[in-house]
Protein backbone atom coordinates (compact mmCIF):
# COMPACT_ATOMS: atom_id res chain seq x y z
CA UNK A 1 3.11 21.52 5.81
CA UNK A 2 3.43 18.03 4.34
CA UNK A 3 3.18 19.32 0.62
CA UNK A 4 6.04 22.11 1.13
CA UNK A 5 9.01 21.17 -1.05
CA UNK A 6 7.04 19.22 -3.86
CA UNK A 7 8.76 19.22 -6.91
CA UNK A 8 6.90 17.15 -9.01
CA UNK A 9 3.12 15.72 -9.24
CA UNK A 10 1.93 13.20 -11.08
CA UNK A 11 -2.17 13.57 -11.73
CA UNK A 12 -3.53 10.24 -13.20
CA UNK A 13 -6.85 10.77 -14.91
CA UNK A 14 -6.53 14.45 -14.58
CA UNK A 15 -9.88 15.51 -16.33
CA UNK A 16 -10.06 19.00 -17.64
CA UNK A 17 -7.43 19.78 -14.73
CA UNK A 18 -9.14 21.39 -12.43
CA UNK A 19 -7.60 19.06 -9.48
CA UNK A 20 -4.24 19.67 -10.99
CA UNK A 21 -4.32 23.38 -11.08
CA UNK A 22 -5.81 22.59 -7.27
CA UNK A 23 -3.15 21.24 -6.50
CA UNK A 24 -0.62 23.39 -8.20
CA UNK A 25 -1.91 26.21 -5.69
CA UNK A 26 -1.03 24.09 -2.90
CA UNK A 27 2.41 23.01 -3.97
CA UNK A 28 3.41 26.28 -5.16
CA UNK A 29 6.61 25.46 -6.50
CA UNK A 30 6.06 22.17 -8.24
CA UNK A 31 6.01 21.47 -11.91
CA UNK A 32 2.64 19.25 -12.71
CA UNK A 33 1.83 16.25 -15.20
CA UNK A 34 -1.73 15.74 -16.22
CA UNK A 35 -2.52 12.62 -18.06
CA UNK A 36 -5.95 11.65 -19.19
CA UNK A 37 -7.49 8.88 -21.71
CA UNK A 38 -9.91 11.84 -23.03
CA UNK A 39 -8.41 13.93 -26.00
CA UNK A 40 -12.00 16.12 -25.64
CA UNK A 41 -11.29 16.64 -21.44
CA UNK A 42 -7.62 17.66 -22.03
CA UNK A 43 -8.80 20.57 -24.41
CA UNK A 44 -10.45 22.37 -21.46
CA UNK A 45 -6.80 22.22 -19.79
CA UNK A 46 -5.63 25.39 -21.00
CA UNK A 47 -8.23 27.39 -20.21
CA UNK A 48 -8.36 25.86 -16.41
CA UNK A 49 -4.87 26.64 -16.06
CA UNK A 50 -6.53 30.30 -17.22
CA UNK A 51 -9.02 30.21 -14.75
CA UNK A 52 -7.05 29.40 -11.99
CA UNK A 53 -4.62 32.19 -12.83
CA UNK A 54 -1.48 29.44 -12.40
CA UNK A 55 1.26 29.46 -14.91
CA UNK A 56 1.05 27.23 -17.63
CA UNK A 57 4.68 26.63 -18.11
CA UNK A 58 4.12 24.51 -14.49
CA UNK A 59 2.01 21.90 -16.48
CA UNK A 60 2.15 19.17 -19.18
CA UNK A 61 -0.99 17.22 -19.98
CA UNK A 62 -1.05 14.27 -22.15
CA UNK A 63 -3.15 12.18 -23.45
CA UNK A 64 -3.03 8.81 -23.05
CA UNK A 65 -4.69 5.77 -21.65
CA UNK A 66 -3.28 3.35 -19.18
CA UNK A 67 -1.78 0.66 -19.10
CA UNK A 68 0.27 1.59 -22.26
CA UNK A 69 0.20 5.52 -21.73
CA UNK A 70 3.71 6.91 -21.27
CA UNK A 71 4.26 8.68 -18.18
CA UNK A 72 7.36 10.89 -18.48
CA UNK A 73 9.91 9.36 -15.89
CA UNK A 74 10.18 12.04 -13.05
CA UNK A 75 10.92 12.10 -8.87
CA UNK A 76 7.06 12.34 -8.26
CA UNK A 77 6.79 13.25 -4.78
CA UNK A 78 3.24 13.53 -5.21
CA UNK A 79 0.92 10.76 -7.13
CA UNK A 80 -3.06 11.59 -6.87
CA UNK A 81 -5.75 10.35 -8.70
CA UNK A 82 -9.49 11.75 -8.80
CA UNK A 83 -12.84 9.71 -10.04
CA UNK A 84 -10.74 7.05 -12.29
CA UNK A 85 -10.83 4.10 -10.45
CA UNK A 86 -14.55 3.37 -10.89
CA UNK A 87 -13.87 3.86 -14.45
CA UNK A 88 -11.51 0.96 -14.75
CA UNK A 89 -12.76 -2.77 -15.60
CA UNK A 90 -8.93 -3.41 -14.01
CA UNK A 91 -8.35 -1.44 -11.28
CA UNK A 92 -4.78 -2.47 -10.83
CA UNK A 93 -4.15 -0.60 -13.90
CA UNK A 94 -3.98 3.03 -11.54
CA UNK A 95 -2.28 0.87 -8.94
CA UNK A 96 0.41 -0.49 -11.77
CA UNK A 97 0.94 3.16 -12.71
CA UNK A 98 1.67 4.43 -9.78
CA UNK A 99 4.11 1.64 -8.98
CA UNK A 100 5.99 3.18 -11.54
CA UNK A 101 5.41 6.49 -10.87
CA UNK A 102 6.63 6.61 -7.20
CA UNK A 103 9.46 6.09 -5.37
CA UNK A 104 9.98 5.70 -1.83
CA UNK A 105 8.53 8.93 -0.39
CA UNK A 106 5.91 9.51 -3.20
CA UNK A 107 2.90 10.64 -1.65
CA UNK A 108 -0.33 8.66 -2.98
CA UNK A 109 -3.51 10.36 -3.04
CA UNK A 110 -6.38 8.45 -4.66
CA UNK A 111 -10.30 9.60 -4.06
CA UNK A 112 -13.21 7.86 -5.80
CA UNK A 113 -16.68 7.05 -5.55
CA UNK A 114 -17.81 4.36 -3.10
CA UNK A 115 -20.45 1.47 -4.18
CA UNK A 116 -23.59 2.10 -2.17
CA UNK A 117 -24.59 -1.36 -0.37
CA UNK A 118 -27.58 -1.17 -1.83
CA UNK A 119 -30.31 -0.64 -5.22
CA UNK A 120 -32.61 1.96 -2.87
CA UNK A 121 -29.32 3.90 -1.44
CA UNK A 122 -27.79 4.24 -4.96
CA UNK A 123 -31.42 5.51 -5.95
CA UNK A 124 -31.25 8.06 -2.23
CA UNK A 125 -27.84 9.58 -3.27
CA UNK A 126 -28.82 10.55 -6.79
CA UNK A 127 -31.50 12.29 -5.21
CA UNK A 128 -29.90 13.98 -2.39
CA UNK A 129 -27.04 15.01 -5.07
CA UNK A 130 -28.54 15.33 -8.52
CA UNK A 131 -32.01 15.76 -8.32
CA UNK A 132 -31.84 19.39 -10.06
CA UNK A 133 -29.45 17.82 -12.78
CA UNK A 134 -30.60 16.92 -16.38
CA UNK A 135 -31.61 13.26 -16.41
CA UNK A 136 -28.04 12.06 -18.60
CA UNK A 137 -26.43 13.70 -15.38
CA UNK A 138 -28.44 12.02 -12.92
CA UNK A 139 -28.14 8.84 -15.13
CA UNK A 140 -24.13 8.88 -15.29
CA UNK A 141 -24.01 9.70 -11.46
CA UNK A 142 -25.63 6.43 -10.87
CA UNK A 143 -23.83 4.13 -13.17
CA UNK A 144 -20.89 5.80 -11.53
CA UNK A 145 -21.65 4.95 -8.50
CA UNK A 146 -22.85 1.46 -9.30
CA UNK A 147 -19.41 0.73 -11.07
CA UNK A 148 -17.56 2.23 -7.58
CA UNK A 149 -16.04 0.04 -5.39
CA UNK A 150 -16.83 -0.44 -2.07
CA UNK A 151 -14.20 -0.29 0.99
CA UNK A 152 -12.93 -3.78 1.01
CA UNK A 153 -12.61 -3.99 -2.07
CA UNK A 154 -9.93 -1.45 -1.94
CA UNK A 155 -8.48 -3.04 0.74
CA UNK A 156 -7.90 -6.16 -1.27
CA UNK A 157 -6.65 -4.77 -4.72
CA UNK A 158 -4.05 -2.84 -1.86
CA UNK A 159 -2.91 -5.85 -0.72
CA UNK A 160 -2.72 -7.60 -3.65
CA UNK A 161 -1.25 -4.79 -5.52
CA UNK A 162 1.55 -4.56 -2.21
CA UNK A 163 0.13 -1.40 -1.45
CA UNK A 164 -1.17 -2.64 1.89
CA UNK A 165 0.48 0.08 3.62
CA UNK A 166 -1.72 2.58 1.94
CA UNK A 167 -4.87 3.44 4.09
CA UNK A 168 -8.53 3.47 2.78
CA UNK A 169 -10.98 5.22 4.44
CA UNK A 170 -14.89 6.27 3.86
CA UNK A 171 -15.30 10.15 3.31
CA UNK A 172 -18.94 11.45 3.56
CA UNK A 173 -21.68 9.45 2.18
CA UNK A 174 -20.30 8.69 -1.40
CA UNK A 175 -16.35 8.75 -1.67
CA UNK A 176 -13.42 7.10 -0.33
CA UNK A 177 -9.56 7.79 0.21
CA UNK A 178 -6.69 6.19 -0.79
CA UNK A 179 -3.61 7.70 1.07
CA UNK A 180 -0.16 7.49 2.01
CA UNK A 181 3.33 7.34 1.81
CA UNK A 182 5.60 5.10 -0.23
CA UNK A 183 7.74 3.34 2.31
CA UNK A 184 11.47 2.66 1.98
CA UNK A 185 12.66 -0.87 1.26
């Protein structure tokens, strides 16, 4: 399994920490690091490491916002990021960070929103996904997904951030991928 032997992770944007504590169940023996610009998010942290019934001597959360956040210098052999990059007015902010963060062997793992092509199918997926949601809900789901960036763009900020040997890739009818491994020099 390609997450056996993770040590460490590395969650950029990590929210409340419900991907973290995800992910903790998958790597079973790694230590986590949650970092988030959102003091109010990171409160819910402790009681999603309840939730999920991991232990929360595995995790450190801080709060912080990139580019001058202080990520604690560790092997990270796992870097992921969930629903930041459409958040960012520079992008190559996350990509910066996890320069920094990884090492040759890091695993990247970056999901987002992807930009609709269009007004009317921005309009068709807050529909299909929020229509039952209160109207701020439905509102922020489509400013998010009219601040997402589409495919190639992704493409280029990879190339131009030398992480062109990272693949991006459309999942379903909203998100995208950002994945791979950190090549030697």
């Amino acid at each position: 399994h390609p997450l056996d032997g993770i040590r460490w992770v590395l969650d950029i944007g990590c929210g409340p920490g419900d991907i973290t504590c995800r992910v903790a169940a998958a790597c079973p023996g790694a230590r986590l690091v949650g970092i988030d610009g959102s003091a109010a998010m990171l409160a819910h942290a402790p009681s999603m490491v309840a939730r999920h019934g991991a232990d929360p001597g595995r995790f450190t959360f801080i709060h912080g916002c990139l580019p001058g956040a202080v990520i604690p210098r560790r092997p990270y052999q796992l870097v992921i990021s969930t629903s930041l990059l459409h958040h960012l007015s520079d992008p190559f902010v996350l990509w910066r960070a996890i320069a920094r963060a990884a090492r040759p062997g890091t695993i990247v793992f970056v999901a987002d929103l992807r930009r609709p092509t269009s007004p009317g199918e921005v309009r068709r997926l807050v529909e299909r996904h929020a229509a039952g949601e209160p109207h701020v809900l439905r509102q922020d789901f489509h400013n998010s997904l009219r601040a997402a960036y589409r495919l190639d763009e992704v493409g280029r900020q990879l190339r131009r951030a030398a992480f062109d040997f990272l693949r991006v890739e459309a999942v379903g009818d909203r998100h995208l991928i950002v994945h791979g491994v950190i090549p030697a020099p």
